[in-house]
Protein backbone atom coordinates (compact mmCIF):
# COMPACT_ATOMS: atom_id res chain seq x y z
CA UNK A 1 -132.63 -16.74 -1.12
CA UNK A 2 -130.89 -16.68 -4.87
CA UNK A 3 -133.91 -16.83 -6.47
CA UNK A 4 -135.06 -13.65 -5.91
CA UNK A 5 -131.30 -12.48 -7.13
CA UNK A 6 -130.73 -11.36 -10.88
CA UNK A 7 -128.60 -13.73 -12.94
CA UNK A 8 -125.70 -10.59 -13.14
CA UNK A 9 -125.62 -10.85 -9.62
CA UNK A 10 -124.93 -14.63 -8.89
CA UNK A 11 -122.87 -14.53 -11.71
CA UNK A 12 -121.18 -11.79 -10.30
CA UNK A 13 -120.72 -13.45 -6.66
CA UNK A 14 -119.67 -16.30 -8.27
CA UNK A 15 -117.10 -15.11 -9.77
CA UNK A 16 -115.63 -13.26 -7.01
CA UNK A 17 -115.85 -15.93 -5.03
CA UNK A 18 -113.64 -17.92 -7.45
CA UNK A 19 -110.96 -15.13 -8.18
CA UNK A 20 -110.80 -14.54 -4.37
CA UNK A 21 -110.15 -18.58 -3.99
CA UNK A 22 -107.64 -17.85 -6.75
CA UNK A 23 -106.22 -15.20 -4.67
CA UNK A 24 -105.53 -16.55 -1.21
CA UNK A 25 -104.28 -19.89 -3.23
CA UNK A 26 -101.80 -17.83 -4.23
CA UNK A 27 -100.08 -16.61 -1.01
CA UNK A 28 -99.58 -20.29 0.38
CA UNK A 29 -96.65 -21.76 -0.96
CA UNK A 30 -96.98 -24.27 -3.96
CA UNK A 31 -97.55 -27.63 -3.19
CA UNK A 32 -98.70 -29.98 -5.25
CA UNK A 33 -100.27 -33.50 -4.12
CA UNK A 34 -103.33 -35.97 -4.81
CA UNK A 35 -105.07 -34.28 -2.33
CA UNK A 36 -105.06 -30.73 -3.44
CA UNK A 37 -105.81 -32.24 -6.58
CA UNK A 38 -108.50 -33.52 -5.39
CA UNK A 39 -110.14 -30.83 -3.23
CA UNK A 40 -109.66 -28.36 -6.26
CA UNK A 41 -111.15 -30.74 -8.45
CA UNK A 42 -114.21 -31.45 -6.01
CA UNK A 43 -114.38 -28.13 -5.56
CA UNK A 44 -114.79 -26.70 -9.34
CA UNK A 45 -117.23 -29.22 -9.56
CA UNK A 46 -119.57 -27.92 -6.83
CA UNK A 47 -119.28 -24.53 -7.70
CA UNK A 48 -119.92 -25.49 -11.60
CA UNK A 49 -123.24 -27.71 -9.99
CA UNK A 50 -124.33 -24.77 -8.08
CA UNK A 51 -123.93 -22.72 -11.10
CA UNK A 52 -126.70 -25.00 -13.01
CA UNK A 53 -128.54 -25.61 -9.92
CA UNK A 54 -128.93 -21.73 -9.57
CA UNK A 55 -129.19 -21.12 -13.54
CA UNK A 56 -132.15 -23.95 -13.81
CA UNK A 57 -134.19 -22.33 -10.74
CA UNK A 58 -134.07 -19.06 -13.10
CA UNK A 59 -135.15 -20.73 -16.01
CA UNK A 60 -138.07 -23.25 -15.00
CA UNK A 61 -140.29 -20.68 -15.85
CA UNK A 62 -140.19 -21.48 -19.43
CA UNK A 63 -140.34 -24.72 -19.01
CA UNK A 64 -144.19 -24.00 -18.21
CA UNK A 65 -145.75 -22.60 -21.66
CA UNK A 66 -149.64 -21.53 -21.64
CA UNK A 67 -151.85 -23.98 -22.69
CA UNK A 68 -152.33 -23.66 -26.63
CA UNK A 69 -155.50 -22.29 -27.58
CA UNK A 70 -158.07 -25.08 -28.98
CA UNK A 71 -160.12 -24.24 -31.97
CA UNK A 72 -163.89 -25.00 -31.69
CA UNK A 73 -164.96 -28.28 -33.48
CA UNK A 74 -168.34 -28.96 -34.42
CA UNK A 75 -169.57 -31.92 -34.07
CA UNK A 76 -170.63 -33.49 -37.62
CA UNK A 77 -173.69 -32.14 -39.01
CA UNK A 78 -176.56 -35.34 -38.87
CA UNK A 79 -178.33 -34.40 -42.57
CA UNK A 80 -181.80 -33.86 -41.92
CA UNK A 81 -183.58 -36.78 -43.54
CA UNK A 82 -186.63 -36.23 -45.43
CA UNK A 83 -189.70 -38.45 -44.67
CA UNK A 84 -190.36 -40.36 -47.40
CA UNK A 85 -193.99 -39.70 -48.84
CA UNK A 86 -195.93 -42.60 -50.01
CA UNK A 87 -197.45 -41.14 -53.49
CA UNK A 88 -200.33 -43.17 -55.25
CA UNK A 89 -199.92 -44.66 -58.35
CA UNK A 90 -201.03 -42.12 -60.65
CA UNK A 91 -202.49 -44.22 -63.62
CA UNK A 92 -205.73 -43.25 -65.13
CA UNK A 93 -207.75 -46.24 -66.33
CA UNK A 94 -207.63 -46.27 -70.17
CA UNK A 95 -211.76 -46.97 -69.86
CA UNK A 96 -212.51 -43.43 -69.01
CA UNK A 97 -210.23 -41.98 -72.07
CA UNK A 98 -212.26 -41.11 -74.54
CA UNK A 99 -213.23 -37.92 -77.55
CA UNK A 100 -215.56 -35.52 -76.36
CA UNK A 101 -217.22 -33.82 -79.64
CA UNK A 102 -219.24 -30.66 -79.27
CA UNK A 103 -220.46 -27.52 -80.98
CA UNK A 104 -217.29 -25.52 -80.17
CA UNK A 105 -215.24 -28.51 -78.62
CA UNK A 106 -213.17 -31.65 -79.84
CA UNK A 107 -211.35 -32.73 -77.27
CA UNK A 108 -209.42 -36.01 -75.52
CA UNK A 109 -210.07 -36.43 -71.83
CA UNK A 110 -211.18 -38.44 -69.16
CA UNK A 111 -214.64 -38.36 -68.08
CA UNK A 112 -214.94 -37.19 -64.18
CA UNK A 113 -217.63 -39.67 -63.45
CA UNK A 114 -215.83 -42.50 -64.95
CA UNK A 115 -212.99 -41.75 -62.43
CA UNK A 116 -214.70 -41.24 -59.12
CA UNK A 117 -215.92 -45.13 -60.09
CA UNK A 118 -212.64 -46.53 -61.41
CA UNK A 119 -209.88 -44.51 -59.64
CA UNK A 120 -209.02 -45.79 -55.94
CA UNK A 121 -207.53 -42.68 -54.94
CA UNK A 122 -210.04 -40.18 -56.81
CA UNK A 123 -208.77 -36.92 -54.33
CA UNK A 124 -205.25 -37.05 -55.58
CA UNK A 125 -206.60 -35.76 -58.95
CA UNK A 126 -205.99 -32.36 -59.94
CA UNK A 127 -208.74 -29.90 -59.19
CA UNK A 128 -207.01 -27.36 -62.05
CA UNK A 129 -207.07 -30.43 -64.45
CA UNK A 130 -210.97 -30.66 -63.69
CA UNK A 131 -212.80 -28.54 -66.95
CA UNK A 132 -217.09 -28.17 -67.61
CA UNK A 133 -217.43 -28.17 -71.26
CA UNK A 134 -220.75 -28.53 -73.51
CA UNK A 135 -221.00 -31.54 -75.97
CA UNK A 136 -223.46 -33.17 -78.19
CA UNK A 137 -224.95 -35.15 -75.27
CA UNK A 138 -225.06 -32.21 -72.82
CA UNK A 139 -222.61 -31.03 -70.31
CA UNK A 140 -220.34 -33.04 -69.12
CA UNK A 141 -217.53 -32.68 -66.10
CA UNK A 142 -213.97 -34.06 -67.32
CA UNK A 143 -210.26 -34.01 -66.44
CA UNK A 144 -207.87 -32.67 -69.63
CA UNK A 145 -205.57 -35.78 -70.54
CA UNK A 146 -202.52 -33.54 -71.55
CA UNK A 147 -203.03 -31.72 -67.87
CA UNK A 148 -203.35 -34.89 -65.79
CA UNK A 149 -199.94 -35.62 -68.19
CA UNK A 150 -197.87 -32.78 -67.06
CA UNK A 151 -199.11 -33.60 -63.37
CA UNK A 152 -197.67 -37.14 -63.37
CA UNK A 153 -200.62 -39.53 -64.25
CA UNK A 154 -200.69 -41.83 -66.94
CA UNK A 155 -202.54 -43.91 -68.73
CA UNK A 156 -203.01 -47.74 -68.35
């Protein structure tokens, strides 16, 4: 029933209700005892208990707050991990190193037919390494030492 009542209102009602206890106190003749002490006593304490009682049933509704908004978390990133690659040794047999002399050529390299015979993994050779180039002794098919360098082989 008070709840739907605005706080002026009960405040109101309660006060008249107190100044109109005041009132008719006033018109009986003054007596003074433990037991009027005691009922006005009693009595200022209900009406100050109602007083929160009614008060609190007003104000439980901020008691209740919305719930607080929650940020989205990620969960932690899992690093892609790169497969490892199992590379060859890249070592060129010092055998096959050798001068090729020609008309218009003096060059180090590794002969191509030498390495097909002496290289376990000949297909991980360079194709743009591979030159044709005219010597002395003919043609010949060979792999530029300073290019097989700057591709990661070596010599033994």
């Amino acid at each position: 029933m008070f709840k739907s009542l605005p706080k002026s209102l009960a405040a109101v009602g309660l006060a008249v209700t107190v100044a109109l206890t005041g009132t008719f106190a006033s018109t009986t003749e003054a007596r003074a005892d433990r037991d009027d002490l005691r009922t006005f006593l009693g009595a200022a304490a209900g009406i100050v208990i109602l007083g929160n009682i009614l008060n609190d049933r007003h104000n439980r509704t901020h008691y209740y707050a919305p719930a607080p908004v929650t940020r989205y978390v990620a969960p932690p990133a899992t690093h892609y991990v790169v497969p490892q690659v199992i590379v060859p040794n890249l070592v060129a047999p010092r055998s096959c190193h050798r001068r090729f002399e020609g008309p218009n050529v003096d060059m180090r390299a590794f002969g191509a037919h030498c390495l097909q015979q002496h290289v376990p993994h000949y297909a991980a050779l360079p194709g743009s390494c591979r030159e044709r180039i005219f010597t002395y002794q003919g043609w010949r098919d060979v792999y530029d030492a300073q290019c097989l360098y700057r591709h990661g082989w070596v010599r033994s």
